[in-house]
N, C-alpha and C. Protein backbone atom coordinates (compact mmCIF):
# COMPACT_ATOMS: atom_id res chain seq x y z
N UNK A 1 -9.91 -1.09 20.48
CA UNK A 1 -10.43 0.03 19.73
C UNK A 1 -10.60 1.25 20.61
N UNK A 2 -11.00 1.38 22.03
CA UNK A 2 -11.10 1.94 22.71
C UNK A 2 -9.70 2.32 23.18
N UNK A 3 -8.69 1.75 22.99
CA UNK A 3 -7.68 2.34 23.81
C UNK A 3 -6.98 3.63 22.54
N UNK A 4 -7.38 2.90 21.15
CA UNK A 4 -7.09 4.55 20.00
C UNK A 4 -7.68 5.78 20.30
N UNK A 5 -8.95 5.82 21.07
CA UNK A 5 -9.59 7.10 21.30
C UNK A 5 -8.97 7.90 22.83
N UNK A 6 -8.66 7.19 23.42
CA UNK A 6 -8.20 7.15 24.78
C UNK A 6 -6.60 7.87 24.58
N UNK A 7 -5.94 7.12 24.07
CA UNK A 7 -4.48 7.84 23.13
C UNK A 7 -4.75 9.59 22.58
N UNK A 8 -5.79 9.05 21.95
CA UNK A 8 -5.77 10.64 21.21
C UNK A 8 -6.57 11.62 22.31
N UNK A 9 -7.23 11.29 22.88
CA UNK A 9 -7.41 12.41 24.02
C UNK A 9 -6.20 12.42 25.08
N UNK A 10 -5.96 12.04 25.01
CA UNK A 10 -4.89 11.95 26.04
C UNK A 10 -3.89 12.87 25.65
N UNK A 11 -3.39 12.24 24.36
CA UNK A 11 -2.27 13.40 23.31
C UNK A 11 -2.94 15.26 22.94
N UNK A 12 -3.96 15.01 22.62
CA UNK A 12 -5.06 16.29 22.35
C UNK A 12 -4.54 16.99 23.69
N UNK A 13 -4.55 16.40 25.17
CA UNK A 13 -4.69 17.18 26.32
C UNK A 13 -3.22 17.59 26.41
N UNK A 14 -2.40 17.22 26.28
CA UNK A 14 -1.11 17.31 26.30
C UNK A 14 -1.07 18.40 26.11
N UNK A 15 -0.57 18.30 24.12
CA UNK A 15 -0.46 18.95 23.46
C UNK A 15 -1.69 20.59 23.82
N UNK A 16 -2.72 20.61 24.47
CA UNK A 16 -3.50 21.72 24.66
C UNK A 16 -2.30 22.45 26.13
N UNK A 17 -1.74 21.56 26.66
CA UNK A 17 -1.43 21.94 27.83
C UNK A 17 0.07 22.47 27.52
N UNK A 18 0.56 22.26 26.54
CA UNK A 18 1.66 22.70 26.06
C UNK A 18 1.71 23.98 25.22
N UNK A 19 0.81 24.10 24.63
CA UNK A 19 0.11 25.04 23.62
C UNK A 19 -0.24 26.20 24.86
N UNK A 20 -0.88 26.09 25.57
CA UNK A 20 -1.26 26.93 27.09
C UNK A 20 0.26 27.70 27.79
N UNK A 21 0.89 26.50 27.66
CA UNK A 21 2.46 27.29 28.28
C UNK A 21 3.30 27.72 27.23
N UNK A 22 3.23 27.34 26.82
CA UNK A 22 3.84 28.09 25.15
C UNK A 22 3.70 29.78 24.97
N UNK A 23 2.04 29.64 24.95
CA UNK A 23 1.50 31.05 24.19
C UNK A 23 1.55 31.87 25.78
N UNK A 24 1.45 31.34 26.94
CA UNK A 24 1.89 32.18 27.96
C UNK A 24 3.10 32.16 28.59
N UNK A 25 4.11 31.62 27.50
CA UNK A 25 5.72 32.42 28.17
C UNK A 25 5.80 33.18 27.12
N UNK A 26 5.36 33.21 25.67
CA UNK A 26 5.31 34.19 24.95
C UNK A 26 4.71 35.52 24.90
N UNK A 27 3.79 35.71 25.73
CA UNK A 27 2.75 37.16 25.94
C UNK A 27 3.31 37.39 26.79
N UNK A 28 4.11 38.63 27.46
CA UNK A 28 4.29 39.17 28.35
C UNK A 28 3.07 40.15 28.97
N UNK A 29 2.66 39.65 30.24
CA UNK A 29 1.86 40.50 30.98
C UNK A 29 0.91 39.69 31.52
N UNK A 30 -0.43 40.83 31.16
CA UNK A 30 -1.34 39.72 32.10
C UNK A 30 -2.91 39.17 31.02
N UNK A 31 -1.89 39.08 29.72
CA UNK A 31 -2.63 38.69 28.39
C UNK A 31 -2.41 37.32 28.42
N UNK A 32 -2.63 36.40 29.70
CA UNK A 32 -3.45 35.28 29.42
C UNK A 32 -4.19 34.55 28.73
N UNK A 33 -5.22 35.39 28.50
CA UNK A 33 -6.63 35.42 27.98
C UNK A 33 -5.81 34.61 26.53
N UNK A 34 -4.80 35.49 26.05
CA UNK A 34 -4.97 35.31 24.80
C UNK A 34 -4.19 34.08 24.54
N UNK A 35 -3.63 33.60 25.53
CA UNK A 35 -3.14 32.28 25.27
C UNK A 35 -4.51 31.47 25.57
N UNK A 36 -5.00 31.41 26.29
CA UNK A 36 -6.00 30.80 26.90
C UNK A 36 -7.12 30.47 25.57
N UNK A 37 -7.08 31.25 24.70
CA UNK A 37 -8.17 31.79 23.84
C UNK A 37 -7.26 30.87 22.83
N UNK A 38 -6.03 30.80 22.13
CA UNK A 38 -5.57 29.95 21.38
C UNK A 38 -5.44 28.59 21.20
N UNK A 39 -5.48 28.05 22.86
CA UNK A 39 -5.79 26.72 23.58
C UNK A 39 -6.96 26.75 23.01
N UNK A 40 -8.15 27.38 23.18
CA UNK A 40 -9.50 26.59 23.07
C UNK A 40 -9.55 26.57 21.39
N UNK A 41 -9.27 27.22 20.76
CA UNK A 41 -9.31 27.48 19.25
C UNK A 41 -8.57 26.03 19.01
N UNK A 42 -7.67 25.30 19.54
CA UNK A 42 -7.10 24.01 18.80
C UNK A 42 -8.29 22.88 19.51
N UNK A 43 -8.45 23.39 20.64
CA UNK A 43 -9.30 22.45 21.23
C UNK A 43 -10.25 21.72 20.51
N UNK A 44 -10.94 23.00 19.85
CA UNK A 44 -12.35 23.03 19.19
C UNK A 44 -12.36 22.92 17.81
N UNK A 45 -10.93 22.85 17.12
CA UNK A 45 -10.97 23.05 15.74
C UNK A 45 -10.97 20.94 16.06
N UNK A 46 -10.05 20.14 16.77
CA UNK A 46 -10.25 19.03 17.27
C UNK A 46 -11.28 18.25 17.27
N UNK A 47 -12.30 19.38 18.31
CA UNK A 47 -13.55 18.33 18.58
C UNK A 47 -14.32 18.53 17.26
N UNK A 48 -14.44 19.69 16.29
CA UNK A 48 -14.84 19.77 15.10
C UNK A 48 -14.74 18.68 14.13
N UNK A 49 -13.59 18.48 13.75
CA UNK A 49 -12.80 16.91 13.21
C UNK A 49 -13.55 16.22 13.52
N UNK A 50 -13.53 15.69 15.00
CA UNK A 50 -14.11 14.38 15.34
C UNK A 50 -15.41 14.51 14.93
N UNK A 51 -15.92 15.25 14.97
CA UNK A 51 -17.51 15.22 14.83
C UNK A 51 -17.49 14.79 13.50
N UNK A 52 -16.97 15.87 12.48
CA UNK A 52 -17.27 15.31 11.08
C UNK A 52 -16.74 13.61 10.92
N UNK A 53 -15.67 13.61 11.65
CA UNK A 53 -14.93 12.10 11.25
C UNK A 53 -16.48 10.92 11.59
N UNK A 54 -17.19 11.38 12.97
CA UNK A 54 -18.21 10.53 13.80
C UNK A 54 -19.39 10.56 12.38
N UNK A 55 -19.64 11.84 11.63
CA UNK A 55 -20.91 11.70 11.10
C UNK A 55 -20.42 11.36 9.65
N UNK A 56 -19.15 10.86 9.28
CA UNK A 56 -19.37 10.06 8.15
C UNK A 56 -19.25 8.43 8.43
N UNK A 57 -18.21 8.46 9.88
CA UNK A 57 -19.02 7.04 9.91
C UNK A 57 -19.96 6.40 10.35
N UNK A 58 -20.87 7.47 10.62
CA UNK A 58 -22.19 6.96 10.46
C UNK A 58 -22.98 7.17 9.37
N UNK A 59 -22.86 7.43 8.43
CA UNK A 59 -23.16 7.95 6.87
C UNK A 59 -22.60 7.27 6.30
N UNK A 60 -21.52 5.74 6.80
CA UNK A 60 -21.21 4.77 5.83
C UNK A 60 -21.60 3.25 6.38
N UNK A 61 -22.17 3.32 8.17
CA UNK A 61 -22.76 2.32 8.21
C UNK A 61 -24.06 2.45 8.00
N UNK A 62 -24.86 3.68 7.54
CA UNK A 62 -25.85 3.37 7.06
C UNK A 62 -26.04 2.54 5.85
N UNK A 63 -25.06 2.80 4.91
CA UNK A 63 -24.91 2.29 3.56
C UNK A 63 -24.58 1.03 2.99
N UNK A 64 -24.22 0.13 4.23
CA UNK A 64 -23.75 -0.29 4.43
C UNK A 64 -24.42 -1.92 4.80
């Protein structure tokens, strides 16, 4: 069970690290930032998910 969460961070980091070189061969200059700033926006829309995913299943082993 532990090795599914382990996978998906793993893939999450990737994919952030790809997303990072992506949006900075696309900005020419020294607009970093704004790749940098698109990375954390998937990052966080991510850890958002998980959270809701974490507080319904705990809102169904209460019920449970």
């Amino acid at each position: 069970m532990l090795r599914k969460y382990i996978s998906i961070a793993l893939l999450t980091f990737l994919l952030s690290l790809f997303l990072f070189f992506v949006a900075s061969l696309t900005i020419s200059g020294d607009d970093y930032l704004f790749g940098l700033a698109i990375t954390l926006g998937v990052l966080l829309s991510f850890v958002i998910a998980q959270l809701f995913y974490i507080i319904d299943l705990i809102k169904g082993r209460g019920k449970g």
